[in-house]
PDB file of N, CA and C in Angstrom:
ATOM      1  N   UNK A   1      -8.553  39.083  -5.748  1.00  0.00           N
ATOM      2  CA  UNK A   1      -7.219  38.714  -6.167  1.00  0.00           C
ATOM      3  C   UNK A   1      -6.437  38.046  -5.037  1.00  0.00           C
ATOM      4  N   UNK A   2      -6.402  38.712  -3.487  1.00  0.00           N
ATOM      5  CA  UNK A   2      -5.810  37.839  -2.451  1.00  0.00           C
ATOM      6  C   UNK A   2      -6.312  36.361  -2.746  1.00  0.00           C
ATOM      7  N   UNK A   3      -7.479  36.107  -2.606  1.00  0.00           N
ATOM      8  CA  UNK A   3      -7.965  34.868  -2.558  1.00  0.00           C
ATOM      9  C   UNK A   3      -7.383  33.641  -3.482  1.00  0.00           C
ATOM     10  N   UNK A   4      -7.706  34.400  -4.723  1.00  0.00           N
ATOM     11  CA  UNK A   4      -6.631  33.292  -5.784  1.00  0.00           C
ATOM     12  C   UNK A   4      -4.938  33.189  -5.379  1.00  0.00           C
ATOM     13  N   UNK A   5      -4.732  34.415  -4.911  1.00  0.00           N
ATOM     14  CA  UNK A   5      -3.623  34.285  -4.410  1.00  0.00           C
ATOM     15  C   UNK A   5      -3.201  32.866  -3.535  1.00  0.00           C
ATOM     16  N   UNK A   6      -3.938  33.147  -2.747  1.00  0.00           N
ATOM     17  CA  UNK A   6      -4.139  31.821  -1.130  1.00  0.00           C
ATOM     18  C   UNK A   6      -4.338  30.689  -1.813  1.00  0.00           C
ATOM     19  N   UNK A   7      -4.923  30.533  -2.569  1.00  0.00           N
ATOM     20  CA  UNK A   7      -5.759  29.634  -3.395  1.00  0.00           C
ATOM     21  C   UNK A   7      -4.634  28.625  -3.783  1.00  0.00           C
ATOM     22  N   UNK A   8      -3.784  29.248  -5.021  1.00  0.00           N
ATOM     23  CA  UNK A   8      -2.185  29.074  -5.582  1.00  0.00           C
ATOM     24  C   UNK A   8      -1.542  28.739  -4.674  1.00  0.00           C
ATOM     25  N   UNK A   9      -1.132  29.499  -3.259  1.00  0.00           N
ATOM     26  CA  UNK A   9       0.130  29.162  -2.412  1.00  0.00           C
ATOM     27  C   UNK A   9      -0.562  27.795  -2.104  1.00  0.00           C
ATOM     28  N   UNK A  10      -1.247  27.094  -1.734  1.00  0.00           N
ATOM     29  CA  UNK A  10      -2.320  26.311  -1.304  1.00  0.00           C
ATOM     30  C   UNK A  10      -1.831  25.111  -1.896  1.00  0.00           C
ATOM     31  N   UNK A  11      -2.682  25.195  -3.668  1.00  0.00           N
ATOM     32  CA  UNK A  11      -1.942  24.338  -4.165  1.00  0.00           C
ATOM     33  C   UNK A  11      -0.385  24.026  -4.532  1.00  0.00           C
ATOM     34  N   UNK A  12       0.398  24.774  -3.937  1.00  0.00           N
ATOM     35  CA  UNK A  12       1.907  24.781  -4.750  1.00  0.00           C
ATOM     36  C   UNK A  12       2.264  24.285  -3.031  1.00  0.00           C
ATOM     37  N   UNK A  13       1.891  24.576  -2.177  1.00  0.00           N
ATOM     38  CA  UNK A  13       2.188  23.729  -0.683  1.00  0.00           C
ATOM     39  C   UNK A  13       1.610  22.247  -0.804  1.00  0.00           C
ATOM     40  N   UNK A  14       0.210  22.070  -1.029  1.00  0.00           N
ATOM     41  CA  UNK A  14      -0.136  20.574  -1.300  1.00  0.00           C
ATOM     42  C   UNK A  14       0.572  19.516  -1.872  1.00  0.00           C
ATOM     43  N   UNK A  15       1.133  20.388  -3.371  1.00  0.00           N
ATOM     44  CA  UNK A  15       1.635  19.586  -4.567  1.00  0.00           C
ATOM     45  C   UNK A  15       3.429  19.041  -4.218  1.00  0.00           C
ATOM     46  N   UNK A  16       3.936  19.981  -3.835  1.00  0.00           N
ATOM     47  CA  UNK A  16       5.204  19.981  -2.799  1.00  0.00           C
ATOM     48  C   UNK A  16       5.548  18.886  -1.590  1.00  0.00           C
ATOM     49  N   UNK A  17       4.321  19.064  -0.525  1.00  0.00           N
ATOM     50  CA  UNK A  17       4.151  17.782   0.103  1.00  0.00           C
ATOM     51  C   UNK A  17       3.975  16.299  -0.548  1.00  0.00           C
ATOM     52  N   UNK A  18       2.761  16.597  -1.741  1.00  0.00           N
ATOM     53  CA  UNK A  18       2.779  14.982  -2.169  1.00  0.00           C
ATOM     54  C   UNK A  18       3.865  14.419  -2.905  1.00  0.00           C
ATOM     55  N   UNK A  19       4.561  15.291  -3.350  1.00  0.00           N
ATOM     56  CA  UNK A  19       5.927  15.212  -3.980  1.00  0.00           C
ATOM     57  C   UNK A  19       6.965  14.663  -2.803  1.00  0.00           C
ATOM     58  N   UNK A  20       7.239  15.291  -1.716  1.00  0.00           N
ATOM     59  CA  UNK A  20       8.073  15.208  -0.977  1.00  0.00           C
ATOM     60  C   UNK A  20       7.669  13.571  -0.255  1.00  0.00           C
ATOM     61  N   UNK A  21       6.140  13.255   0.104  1.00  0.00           N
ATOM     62  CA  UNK A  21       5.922  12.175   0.235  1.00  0.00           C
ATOM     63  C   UNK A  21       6.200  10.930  -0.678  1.00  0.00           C
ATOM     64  N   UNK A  22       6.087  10.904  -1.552  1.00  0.00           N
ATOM     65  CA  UNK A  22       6.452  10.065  -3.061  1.00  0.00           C
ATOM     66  C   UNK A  22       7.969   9.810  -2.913  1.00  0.00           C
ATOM     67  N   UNK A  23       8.429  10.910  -2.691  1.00  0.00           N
ATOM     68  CA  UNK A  23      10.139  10.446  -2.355  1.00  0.00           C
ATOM     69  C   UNK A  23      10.635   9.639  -1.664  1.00  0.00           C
ATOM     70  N   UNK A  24       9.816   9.914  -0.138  1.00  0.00           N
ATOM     71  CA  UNK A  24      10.011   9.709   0.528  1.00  0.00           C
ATOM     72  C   UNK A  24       9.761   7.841   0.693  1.00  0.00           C
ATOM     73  N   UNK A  25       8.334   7.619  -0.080  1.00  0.00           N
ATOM     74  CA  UNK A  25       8.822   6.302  -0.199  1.00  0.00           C
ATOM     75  C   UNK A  25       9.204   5.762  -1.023  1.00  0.00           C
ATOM     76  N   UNK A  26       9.718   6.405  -2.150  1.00  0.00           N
ATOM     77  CA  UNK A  26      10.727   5.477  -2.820  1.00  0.00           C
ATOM     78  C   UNK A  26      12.325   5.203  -1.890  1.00  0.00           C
ATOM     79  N   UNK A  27      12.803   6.383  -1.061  1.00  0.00           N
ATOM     80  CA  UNK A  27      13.648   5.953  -0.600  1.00  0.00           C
ATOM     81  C   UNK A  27      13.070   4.874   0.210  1.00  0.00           C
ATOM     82  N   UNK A  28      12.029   4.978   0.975  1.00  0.00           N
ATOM     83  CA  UNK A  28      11.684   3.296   2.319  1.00  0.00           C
ATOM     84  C   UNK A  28      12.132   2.462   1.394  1.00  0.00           C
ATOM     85  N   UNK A  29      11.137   2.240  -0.072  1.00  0.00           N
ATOM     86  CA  UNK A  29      11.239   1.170  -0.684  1.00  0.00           C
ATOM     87  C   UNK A  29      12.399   0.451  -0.811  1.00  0.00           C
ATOM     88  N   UNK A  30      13.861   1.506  -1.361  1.00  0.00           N
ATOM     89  CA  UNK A  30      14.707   0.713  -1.535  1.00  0.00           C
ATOM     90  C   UNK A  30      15.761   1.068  -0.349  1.00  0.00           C
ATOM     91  N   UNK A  31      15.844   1.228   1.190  1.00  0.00           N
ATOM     92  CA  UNK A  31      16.326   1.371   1.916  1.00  0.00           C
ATOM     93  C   UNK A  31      15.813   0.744   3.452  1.00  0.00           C
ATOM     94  N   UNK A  32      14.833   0.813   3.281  1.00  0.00           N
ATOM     95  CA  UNK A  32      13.831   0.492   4.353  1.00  0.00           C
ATOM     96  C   UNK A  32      13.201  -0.871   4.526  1.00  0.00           C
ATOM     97  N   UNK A  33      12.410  -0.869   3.724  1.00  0.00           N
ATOM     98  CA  UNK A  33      11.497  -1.801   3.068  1.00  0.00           C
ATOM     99  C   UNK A  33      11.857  -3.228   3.195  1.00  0.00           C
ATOM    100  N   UNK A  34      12.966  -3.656   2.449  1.00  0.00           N
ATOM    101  CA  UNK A  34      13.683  -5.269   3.222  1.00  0.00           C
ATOM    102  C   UNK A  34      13.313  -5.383   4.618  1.00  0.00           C
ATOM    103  N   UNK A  35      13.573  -4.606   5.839  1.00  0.00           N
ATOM    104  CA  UNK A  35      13.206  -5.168   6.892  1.00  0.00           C
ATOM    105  C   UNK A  35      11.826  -4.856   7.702  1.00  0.00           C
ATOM    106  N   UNK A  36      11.675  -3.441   7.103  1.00  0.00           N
ATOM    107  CA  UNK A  36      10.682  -2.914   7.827  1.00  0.00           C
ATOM    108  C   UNK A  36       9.595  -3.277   7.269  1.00  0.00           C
ATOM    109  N   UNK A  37       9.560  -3.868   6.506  1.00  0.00           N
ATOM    110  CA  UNK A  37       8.100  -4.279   5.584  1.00  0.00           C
ATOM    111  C   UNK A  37       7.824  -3.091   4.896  1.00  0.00           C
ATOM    112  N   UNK A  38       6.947  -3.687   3.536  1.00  0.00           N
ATOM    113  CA  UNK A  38       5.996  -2.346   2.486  1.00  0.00           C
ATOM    114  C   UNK A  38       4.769  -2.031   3.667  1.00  0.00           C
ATOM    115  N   UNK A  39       4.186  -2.392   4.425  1.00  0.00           N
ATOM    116  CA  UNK A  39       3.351  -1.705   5.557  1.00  0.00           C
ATOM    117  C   UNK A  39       3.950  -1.174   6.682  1.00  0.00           C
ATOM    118  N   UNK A  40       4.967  -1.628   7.263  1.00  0.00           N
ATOM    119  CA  UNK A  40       5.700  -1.191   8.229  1.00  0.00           C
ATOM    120  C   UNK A  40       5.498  -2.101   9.324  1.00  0.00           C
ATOM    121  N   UNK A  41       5.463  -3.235   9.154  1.00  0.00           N
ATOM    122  CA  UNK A  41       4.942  -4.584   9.948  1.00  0.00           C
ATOM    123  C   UNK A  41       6.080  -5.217  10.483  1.00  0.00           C
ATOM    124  N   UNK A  42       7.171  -5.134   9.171  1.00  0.00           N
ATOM    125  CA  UNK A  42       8.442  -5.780   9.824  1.00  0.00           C
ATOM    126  C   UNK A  42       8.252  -7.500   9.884  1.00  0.00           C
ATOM    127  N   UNK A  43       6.968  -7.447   8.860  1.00  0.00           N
ATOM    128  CA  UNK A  43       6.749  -9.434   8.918  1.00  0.00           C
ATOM    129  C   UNK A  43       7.175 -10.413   8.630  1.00  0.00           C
ATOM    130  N   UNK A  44       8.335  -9.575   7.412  1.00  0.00           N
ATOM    131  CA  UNK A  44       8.858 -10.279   6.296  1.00  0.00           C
ATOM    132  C   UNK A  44       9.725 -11.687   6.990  1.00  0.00           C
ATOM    133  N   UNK A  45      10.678 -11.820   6.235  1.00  0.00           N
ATOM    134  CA  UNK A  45      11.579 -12.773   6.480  1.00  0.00           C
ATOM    135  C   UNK A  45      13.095 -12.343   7.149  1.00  0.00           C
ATOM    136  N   UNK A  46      13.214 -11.115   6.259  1.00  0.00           N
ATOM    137  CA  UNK A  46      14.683 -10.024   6.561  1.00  0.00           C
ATOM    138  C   UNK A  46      14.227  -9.592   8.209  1.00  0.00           C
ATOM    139  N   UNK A  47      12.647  -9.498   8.371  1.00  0.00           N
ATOM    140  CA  UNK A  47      12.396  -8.505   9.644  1.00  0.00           C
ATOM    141  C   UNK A  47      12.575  -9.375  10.646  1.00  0.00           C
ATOM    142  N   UNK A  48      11.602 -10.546  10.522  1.00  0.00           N
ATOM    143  CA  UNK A  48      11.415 -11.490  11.315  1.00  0.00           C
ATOM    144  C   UNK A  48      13.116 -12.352  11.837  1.00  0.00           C
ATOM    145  N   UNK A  49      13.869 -12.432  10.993  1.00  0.00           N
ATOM    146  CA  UNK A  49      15.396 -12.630  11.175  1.00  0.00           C
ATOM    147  C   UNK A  49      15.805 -11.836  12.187  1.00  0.00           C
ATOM    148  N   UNK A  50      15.990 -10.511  11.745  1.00  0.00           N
ATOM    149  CA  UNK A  50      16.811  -9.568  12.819  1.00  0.00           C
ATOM    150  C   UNK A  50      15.903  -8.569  13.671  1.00  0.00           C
ATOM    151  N   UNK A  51      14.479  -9.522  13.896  1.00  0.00           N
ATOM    152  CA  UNK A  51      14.103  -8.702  15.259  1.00  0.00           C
ATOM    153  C   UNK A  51      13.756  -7.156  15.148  1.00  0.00           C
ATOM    154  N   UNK A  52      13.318  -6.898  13.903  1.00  0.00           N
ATOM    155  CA  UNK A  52      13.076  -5.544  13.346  1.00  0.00           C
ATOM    156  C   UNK A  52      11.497  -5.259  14.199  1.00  0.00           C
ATOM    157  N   UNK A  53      11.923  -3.785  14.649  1.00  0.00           N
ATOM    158  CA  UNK A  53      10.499  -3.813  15.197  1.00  0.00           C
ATOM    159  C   UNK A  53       9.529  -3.051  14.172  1.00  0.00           C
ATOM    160  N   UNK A  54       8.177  -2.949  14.096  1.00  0.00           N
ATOM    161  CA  UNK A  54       7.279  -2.381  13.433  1.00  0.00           C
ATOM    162  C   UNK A  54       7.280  -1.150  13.500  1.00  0.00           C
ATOM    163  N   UNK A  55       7.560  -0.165  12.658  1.00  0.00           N
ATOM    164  CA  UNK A  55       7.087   0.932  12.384  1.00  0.00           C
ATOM    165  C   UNK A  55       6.294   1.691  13.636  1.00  0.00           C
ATOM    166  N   UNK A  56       5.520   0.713  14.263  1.00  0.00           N
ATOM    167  CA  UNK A  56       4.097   1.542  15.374  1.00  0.00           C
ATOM    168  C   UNK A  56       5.032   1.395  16.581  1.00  0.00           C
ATOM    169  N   UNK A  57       6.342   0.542  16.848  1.00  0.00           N
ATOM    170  CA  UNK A  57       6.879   0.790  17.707  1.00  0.00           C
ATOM    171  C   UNK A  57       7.662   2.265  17.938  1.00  0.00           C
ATOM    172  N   UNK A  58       7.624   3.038  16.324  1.00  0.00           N
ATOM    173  CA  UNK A  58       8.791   4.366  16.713  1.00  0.00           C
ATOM    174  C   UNK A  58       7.274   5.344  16.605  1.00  0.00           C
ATOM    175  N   UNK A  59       6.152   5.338  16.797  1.00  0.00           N
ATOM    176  CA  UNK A  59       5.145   6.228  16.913  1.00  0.00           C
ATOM    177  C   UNK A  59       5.034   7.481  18.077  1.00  0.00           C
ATOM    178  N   UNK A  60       5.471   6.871  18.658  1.00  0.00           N
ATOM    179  CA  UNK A  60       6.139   8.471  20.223  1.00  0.00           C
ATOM    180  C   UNK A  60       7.315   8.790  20.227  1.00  0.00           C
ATOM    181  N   UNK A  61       8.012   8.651  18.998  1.00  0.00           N
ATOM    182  CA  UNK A  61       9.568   8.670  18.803  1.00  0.00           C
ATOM    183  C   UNK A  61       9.020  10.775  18.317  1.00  0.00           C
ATOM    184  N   UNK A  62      10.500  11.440  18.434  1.00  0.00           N
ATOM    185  CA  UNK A  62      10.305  12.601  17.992  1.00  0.00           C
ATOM    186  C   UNK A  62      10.486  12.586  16.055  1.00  0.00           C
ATOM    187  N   UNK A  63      10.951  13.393  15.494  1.00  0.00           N
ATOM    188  CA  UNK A  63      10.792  13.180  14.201  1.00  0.00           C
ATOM    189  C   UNK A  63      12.301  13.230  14.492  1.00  0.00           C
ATOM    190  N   UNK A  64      13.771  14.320  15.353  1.00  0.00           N
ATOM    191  CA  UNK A  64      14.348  14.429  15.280  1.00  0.00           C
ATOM    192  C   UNK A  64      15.492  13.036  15.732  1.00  0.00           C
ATOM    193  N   UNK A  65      14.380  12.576  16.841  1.00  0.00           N
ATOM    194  CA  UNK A  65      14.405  10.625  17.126  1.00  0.00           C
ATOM    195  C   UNK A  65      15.024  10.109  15.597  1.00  0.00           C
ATOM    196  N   UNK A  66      13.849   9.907  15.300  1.00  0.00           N
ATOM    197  CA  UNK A  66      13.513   8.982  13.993  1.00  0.00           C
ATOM    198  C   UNK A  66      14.818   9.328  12.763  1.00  0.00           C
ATOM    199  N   UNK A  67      15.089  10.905  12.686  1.00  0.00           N
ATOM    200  CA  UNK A  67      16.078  11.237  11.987  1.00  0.00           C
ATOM    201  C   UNK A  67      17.339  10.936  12.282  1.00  0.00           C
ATOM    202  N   UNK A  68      18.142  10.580  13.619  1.00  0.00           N
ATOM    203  CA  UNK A  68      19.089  10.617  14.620  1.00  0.00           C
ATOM    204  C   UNK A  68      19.482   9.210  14.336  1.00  0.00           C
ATOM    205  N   UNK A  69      18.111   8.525  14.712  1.00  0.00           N
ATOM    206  CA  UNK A  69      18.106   6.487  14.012  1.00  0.00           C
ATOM    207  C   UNK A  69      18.813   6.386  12.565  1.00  0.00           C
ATOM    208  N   UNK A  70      18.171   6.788  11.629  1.00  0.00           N
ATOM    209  CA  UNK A  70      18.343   6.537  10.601  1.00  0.00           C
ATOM    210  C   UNK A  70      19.868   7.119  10.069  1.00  0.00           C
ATOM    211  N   UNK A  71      20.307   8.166  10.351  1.00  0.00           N
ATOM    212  CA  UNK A  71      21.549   8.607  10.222  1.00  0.00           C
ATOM    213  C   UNK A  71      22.526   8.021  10.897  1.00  0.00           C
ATOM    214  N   UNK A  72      22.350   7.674  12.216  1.00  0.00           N
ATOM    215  CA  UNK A  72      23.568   6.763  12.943  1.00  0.00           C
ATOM    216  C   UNK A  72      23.464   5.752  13.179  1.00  0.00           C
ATOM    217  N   UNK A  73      22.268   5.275  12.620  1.00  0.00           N
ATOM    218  CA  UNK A  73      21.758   3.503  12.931  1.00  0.00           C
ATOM    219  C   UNK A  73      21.431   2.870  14.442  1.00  0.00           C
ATOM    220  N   UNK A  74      21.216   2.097  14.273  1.00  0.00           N
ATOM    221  CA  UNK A  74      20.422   1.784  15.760  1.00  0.00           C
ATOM    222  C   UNK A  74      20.326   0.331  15.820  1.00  0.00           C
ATOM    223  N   UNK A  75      21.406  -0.737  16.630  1.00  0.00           N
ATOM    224  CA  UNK A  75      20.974  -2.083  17.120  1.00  0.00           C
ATOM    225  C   UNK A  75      21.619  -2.806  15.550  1.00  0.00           C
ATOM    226  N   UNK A  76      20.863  -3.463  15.015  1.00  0.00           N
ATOM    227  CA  UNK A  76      20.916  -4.057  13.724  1.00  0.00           C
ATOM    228  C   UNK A  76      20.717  -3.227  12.374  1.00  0.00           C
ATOM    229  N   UNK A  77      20.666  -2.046  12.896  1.00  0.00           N
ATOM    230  CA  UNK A  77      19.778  -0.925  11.254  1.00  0.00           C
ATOM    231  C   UNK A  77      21.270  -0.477  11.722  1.00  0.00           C
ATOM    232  N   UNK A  78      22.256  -0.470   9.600  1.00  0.00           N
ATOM    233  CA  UNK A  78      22.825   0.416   9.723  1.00  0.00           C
ATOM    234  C   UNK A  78      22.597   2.079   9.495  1.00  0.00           C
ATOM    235  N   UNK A  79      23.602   2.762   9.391  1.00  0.00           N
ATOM    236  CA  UNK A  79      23.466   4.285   9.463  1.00  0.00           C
ATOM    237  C   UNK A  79      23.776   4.404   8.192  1.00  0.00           C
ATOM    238  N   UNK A  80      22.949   5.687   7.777  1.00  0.00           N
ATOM    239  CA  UNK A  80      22.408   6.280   6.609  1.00  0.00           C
ATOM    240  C   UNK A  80      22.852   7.547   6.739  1.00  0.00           C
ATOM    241  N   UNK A  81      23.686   7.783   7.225  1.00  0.00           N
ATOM    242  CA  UNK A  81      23.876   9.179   7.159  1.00  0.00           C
ATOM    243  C   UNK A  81      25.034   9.470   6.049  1.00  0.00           C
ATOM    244  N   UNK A  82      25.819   8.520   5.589  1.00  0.00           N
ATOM    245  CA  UNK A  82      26.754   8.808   4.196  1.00  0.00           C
ATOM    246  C   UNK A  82      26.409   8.252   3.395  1.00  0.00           C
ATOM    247  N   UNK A  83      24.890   7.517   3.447  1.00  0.00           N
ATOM    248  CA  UNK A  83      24.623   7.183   1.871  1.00  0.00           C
ATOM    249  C   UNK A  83      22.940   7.701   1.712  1.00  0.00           C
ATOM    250  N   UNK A  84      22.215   8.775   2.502  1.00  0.00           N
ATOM    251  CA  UNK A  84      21.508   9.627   1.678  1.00  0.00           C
ATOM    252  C   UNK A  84      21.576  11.107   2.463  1.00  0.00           C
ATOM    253  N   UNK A  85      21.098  11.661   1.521  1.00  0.00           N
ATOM    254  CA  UNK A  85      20.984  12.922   1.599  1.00  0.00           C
ATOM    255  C   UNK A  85      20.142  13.869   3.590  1.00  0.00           C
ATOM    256  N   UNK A  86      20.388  14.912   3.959  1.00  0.00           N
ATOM    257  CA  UNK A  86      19.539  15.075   4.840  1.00  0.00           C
ATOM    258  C   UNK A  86      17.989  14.948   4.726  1.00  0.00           C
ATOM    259  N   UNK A  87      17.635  15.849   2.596  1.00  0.00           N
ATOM    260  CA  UNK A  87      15.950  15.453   2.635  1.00  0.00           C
ATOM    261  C   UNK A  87      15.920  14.434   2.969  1.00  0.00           C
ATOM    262  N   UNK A  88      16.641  13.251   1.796  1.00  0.00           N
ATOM    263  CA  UNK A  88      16.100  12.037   1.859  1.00  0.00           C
ATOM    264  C   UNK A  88      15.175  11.346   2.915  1.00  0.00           C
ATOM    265  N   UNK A  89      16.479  11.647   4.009  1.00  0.00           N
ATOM    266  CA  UNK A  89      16.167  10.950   4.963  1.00  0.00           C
ATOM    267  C   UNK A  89      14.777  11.391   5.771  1.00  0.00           C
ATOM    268  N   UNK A  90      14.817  12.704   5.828  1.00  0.00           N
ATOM    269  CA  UNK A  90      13.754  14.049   6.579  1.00  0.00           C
ATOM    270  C   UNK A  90      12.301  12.813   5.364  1.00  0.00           C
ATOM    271  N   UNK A  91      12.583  12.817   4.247  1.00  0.00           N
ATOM    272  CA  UNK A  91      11.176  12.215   3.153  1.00  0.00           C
ATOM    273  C   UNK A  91      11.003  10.751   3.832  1.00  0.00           C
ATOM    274  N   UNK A  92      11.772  10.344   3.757  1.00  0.00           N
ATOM    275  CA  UNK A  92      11.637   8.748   4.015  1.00  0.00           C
ATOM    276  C   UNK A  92      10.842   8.850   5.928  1.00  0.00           C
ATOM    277  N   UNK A  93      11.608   9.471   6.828  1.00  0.00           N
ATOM    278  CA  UNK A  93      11.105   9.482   7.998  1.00  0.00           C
ATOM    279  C   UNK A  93       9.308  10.112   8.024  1.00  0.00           C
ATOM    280  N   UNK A  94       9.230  10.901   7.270  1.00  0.00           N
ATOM    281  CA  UNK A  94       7.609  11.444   7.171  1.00  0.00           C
ATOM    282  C   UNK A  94       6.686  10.359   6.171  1.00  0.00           C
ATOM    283  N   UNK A  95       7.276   9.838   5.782  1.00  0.00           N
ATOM    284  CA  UNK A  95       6.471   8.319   4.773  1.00  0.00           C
ATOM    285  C   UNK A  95       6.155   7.110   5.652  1.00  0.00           C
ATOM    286  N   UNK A  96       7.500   7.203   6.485  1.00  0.00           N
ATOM    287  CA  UNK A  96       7.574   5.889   7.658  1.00  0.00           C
ATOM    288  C   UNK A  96       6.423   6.384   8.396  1.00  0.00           C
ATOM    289  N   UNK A  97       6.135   7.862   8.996  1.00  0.00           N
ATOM    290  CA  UNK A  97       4.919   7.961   9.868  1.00  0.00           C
ATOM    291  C   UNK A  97       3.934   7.916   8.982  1.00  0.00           C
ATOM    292  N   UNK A  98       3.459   7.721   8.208  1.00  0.00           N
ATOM    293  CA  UNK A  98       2.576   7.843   6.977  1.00  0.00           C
ATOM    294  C   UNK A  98       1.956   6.582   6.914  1.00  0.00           C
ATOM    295  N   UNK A  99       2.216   5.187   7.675  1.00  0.00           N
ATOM    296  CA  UNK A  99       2.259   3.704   7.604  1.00  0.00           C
ATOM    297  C   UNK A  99       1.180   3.692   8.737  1.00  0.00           C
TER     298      UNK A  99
END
């Protein structure tokens, strides 16, 4: 009975994450995505304009980094901190490392 137990918490942790990931890029998509690129390349036209760097540039960033950016903005990225939520942002930053 433990085992099915483990088994359950298991899947209800998995299913939770892929959920929380899914969110996470729908917010990139419609928040992100214009500059940072759908890969995180930053190739586009919006990126290539304002000097957006790639995604692999915030890769040694902390997560609390990456959260800090996105809430108070940074350079040319405005701040997101009064137009989404704390998940949001916490989903969208774990999708961005996900690239």
């Amino acid at each position: 009975m433990k085992n099915i137990s483990k088994v359950v918490l298991i899947a209800i942790l998995a299913a939770s994450a892929t959920a929380a990931l899914a969110q996470g890029a729908d917010t990139y998509k419609a928040k992100c995505q214009m500059c940072h690129g759908a890969d995180g390349a930053a190739s586009g036209p919006a990126g290539k304009a304002m000097g957006t760097p790639p995604v692999s540039a915030f890769a040694k960033a902390s997560e609390a980094d990456l959260i800090a950016i996105t809430k108070n903005g940074k350079g040319k990225m405005p701040a997101y901190g009064g137009k989404l939520t704390d998940p949001q942002i916490k989903e969208a930053v774990d999708y961005l490392r996900s690239l």
